[in-house]
Protein backbone atom coordinates (compact mmCIF):
# COMPACT_ATOMS: atom_id res chain seq x y z
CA UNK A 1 219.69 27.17 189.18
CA UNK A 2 222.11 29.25 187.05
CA UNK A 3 225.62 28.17 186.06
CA UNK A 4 227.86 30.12 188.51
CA UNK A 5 230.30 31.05 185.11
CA UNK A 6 227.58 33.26 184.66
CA UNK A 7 227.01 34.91 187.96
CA UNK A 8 231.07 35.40 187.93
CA UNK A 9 230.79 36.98 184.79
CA UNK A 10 228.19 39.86 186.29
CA UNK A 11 230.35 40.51 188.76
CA UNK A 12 232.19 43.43 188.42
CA UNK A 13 236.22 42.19 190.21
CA UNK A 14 237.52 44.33 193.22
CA UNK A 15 240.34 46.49 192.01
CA UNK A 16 239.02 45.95 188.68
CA UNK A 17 238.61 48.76 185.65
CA UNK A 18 234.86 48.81 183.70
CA UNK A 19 234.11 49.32 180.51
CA UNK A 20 230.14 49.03 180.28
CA UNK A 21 231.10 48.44 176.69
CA UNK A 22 232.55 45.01 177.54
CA UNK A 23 229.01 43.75 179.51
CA UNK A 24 226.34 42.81 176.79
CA UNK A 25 223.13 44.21 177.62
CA UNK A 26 221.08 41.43 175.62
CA UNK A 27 219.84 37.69 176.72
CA UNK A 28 222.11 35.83 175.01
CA UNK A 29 225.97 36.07 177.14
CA UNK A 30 227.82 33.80 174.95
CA UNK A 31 227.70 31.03 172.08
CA UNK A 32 225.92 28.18 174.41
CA UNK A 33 223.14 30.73 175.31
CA UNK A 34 222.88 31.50 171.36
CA UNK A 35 222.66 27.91 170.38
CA UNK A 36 220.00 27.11 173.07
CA UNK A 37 217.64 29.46 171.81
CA UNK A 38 215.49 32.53 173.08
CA UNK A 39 212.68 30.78 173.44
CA UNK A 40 213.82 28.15 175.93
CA UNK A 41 216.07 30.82 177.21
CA UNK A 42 212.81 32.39 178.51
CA UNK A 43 211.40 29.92 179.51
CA UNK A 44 213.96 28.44 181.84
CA UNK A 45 214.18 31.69 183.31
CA UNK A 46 210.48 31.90 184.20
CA UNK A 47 211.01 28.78 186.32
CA UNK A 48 214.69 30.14 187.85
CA UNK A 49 212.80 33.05 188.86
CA UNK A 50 209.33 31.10 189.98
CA UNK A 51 211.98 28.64 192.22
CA UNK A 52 213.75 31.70 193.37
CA UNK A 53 210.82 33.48 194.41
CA UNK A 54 209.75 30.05 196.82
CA UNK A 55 213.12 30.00 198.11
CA UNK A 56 212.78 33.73 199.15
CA UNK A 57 209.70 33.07 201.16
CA UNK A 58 211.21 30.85 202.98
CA UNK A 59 214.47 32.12 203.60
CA UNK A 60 212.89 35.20 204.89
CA UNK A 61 211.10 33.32 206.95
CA UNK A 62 214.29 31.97 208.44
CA UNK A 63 215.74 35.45 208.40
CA UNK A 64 213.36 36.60 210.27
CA UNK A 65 213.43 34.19 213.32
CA UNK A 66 217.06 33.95 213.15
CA UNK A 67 217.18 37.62 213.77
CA UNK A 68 220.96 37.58 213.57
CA UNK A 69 221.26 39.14 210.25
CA UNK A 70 219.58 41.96 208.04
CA UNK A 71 220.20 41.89 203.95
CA UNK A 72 220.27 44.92 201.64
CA UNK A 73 219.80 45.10 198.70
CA UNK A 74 220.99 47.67 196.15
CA UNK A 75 219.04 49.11 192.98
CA UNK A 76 221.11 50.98 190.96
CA UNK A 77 220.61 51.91 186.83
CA UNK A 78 219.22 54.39 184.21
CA UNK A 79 215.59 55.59 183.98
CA UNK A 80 213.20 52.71 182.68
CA UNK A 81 215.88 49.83 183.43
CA UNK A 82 213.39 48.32 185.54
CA UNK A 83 213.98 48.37 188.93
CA UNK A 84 210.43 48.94 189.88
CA UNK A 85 209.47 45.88 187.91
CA UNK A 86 212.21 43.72 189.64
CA UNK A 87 211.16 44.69 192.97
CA UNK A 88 207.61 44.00 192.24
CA UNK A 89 208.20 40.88 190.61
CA UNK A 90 211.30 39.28 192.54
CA UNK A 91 210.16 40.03 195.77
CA UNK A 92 206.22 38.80 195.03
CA UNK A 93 206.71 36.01 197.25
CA UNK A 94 207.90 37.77 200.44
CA UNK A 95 206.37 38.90 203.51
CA UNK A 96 205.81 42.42 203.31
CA UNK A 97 206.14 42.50 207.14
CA UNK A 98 210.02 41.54 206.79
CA UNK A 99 210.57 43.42 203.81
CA UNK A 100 210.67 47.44 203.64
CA UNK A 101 211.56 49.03 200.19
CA UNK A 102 212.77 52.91 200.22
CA UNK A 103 212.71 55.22 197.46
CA UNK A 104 215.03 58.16 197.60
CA UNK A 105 213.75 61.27 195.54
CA UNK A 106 215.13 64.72 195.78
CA UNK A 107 216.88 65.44 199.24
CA UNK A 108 215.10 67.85 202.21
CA UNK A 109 216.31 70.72 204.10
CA UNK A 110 216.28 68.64 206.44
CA UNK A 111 218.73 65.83 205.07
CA UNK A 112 220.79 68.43 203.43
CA UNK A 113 221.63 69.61 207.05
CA UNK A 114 223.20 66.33 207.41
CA UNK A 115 226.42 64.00 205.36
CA UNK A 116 225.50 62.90 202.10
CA UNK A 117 224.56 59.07 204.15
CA UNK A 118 222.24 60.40 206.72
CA UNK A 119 219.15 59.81 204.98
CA UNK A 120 220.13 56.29 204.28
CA UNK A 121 221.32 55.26 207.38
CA UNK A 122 217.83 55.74 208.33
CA UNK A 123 216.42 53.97 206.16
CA UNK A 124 218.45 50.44 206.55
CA UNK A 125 216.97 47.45 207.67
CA UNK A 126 216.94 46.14 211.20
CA UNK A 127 218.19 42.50 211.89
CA UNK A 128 215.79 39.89 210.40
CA UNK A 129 214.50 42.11 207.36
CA UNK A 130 215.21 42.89 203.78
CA UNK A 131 215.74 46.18 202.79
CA UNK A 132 215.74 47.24 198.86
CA UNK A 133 216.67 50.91 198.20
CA UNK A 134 215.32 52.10 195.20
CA UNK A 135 218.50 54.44 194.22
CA UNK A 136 220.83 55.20 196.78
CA UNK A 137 223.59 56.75 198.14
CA UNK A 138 225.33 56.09 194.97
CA UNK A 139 223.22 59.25 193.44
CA UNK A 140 225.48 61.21 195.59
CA UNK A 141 228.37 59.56 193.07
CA UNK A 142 226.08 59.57 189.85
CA UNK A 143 223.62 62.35 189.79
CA UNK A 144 225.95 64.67 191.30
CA UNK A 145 228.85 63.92 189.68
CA UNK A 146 226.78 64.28 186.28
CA UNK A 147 225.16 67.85 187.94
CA UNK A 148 227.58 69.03 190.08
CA UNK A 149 225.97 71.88 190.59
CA UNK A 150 223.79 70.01 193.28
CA UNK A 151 226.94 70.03 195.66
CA UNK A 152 225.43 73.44 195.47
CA UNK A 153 222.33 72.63 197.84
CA UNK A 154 224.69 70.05 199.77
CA UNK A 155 226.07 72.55 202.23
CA UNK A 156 229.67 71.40 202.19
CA UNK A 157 232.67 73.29 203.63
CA UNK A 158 234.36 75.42 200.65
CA UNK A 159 236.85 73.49 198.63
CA UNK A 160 237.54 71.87 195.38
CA UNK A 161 235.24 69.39 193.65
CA UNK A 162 238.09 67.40 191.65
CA UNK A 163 239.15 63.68 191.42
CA UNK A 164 240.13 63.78 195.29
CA UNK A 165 236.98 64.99 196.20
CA UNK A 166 235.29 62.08 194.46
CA UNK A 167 237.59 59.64 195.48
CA UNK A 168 237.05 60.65 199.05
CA UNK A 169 233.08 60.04 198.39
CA UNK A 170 233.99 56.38 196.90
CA UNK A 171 236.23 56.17 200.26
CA UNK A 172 233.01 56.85 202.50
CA UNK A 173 230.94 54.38 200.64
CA UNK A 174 232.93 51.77 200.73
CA UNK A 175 233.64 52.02 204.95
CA UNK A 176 230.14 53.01 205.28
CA UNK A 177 229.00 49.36 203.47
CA UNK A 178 232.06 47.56 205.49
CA UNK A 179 230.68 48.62 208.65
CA UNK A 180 227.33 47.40 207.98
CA UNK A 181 229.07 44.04 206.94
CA UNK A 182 230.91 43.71 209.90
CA UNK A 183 227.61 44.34 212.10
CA UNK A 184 225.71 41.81 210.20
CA UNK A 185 223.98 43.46 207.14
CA UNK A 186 225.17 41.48 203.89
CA UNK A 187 224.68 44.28 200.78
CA UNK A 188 223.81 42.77 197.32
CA UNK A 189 224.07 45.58 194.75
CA UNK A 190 222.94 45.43 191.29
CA UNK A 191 223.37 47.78 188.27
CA UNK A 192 220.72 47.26 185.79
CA UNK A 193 222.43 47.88 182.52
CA UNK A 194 220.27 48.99 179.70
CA UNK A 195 220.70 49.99 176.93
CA UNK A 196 220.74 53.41 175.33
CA UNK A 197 218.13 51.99 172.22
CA UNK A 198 215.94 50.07 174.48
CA UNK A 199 215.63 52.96 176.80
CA UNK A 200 214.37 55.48 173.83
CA UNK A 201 211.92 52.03 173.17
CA UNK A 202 210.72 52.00 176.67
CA UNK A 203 209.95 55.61 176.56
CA UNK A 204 208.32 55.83 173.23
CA UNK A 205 206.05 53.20 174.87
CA UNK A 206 205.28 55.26 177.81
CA UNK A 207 204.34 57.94 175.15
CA UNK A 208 202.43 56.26 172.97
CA UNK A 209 200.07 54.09 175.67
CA UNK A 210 197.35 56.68 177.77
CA UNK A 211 197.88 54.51 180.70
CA UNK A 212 201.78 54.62 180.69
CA UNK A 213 201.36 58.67 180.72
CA UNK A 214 202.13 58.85 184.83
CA UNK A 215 205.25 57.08 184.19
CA UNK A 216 206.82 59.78 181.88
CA UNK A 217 208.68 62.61 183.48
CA UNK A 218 210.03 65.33 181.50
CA UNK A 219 213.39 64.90 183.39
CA UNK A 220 214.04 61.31 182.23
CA UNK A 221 214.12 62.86 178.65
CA UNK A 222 216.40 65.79 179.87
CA UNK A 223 218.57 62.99 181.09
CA UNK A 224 219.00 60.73 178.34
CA UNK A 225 220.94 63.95 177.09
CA UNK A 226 223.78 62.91 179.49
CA UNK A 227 224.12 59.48 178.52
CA UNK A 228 227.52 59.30 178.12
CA UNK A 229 228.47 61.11 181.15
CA UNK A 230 226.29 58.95 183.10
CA UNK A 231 228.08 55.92 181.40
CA UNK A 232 231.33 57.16 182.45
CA UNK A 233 230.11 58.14 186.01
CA UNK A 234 228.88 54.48 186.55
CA UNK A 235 231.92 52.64 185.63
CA UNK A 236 234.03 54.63 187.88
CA UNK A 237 231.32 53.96 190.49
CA UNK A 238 231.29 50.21 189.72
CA UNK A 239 235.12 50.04 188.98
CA UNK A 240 235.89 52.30 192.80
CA UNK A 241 233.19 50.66 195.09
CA UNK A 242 232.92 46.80 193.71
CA UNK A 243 234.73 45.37 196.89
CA UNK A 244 234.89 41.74 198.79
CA UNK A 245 232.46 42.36 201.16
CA UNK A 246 229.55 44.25 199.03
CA UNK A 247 230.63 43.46 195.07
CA UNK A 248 228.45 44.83 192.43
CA UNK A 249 226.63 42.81 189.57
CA UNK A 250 226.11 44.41 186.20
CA UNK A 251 222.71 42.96 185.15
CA UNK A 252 221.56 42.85 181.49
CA UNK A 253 218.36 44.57 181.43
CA UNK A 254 217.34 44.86 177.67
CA UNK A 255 215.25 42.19 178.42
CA UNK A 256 213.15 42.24 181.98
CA UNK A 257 212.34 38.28 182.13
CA UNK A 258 216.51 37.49 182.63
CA UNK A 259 217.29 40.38 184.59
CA UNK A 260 214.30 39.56 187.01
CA UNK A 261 215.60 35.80 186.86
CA UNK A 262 219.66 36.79 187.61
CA UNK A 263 218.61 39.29 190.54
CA UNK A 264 216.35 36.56 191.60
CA UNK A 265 218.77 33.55 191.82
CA UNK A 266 221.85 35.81 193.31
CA UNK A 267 219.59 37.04 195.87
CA UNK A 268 218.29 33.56 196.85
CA UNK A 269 221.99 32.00 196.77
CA UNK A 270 223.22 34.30 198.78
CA UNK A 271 220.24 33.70 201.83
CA UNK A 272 220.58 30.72 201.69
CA UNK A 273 224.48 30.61 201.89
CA UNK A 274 224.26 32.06 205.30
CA UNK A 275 222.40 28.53 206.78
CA UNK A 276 219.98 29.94 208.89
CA UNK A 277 218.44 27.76 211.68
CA UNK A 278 215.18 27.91 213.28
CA UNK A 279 215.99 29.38 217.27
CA UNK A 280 216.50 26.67 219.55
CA UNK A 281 213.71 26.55 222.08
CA UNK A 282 215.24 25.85 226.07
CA UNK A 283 214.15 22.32 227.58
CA UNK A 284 212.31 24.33 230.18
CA UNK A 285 210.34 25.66 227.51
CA UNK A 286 209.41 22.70 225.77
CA UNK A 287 208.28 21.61 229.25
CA UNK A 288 205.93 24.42 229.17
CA UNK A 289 204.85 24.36 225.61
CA UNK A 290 203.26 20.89 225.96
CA UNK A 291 201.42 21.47 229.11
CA UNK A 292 199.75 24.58 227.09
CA UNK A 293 199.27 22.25 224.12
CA UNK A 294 197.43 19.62 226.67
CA UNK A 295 195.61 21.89 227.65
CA UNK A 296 194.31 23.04 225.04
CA UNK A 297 193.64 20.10 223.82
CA UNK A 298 191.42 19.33 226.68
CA UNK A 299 188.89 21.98 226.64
């Protein structure tokens, strides 16, 4: 599959500072990509991610009947960085029975009422499954931060909304995801990282094609005018919550085919790393299922 120098190289070191300027959003990650060639580039990782994709269906498979462990996976990145198209396309292969994907929109009365991880405790898989959230609680770091007149609707005690107030949100994240680790769910998280040229492409497209009209929202435009404090609000995200147990991977996205094919191939590493087993079935069983299979056999 891919060479693990460049999975190390996506992912962002514990402890470590991020500059997004520093993490090429392209295809090409160094010289040896260069000299191979786009081309073959792409179409190596068409078969990374069509392998990938196998493996998934039948790890989840595994995952499932194991029912010892749950996986979650994170989707973090700008509007029109794809992760809608990764989902649909990395995940093809699964069982949509084992596999429940949540996306988190504007929060309710309701979950207001609650801490800012409420809504997404709910939400988390159960042993056996995959769960992919579409955003997460990591708006409450981004968004927020970026609008922080949202705390607004939040419903916090009084009290001021400085670095330690932050730091105190990066605190709950990160014991919130070693909890889950500890009780079995393993948390890959990935920040597709676009580009700021290839977004204004991707939404001139949406603009310019009739049938691309329902995915333009006024708001992603209003957004792209906080660019850079949304840059600077992600790479104290990724530099604060990148830890042992859940680390984060900056993903080139400039190009869909290898982001698709990295998120792919991480995913499928990991599930596989854990060496599920089929359950054992008791002696006493066995006993049992052949007489049903002779049975059966006989009528």
């Amino acid at each position: 599959m891919i060479k693990k120098k460049y999975i190390r190289r996506l992912m962002v070191s514990p402890g470590s500072k991020v500059s997004l300027k520093q993490y090429d959003t392209g295809w090409a990650q160094d010289d040896e990509l260069k000299r191979v060639g786009k081309d073959a580039i792409k179409e190596r990782a068409a078969e990374i991610l069509e392998a990938n994709r196998a493996s998934l269906a039948e790890s989840q498979e595994l995952l499932w009947a194991s029912n010892l462990y749950s996986i979650l996976i994170v989707l973090q990145g700008m509007d029109t960085s794809g992760k809608d198209g990764t989902i649909k396309h990395v995940m093809a292969g699964v069982n949509p029975q084992g596999c429940r994907v949540t996306s988190f929109k504007v929060p309710t009365s309701e979950e207001t009422d609650h801490n800012f991880l409420w809504r997404y405790t709910r939400a988390l898989p159960a042993r056996g499954e995959i769960g992919i959230f579409n955003r997460s609680y990591y708006e409450d770091v981004l968004v927020v931060k970026v609008h922080p007149e949202l705390l607004d609707n939040q419903q916090l005690p009084p009290g001021k909304r400085g670095d330690k107030f932050w730091n105190a949100r990066y605190d709950d994240i990160n014991a919130f995801e070693r909890h889950l680790v500890q009780n079995g769910t393993f948390i890959m998280k990935f920040f597709l990282h676009i580009s700021r040229e290839e977004q204004k492409k991707r939404l001139l497209d949406r603009l310019e094609d009739k049938e691309k009209y329902w995915k333009f929202a006024l708001s992603d435009l209003a957004e792209r005018q906080f660019w850079d404090d949304y840059q600077t609000a992600y790479e104290m995200m990724l530099s604060k919550t990148s830890t042992d147990t859940a680390p984060w991977y900056i993903i080139p996205a400039d190009y869909k085919w290898i982001a698709r094919s990295l998120i792919a191939d991480i995913i499928s590493t990991k599930i596989r790393s854990l060496d599920l087993k089929y359950p054992e079935v008791a002696e006493e069983t066995l006993k049992q299922l052949e007489v049903a299979r002779e049975k059966l056999a006989s009528e």
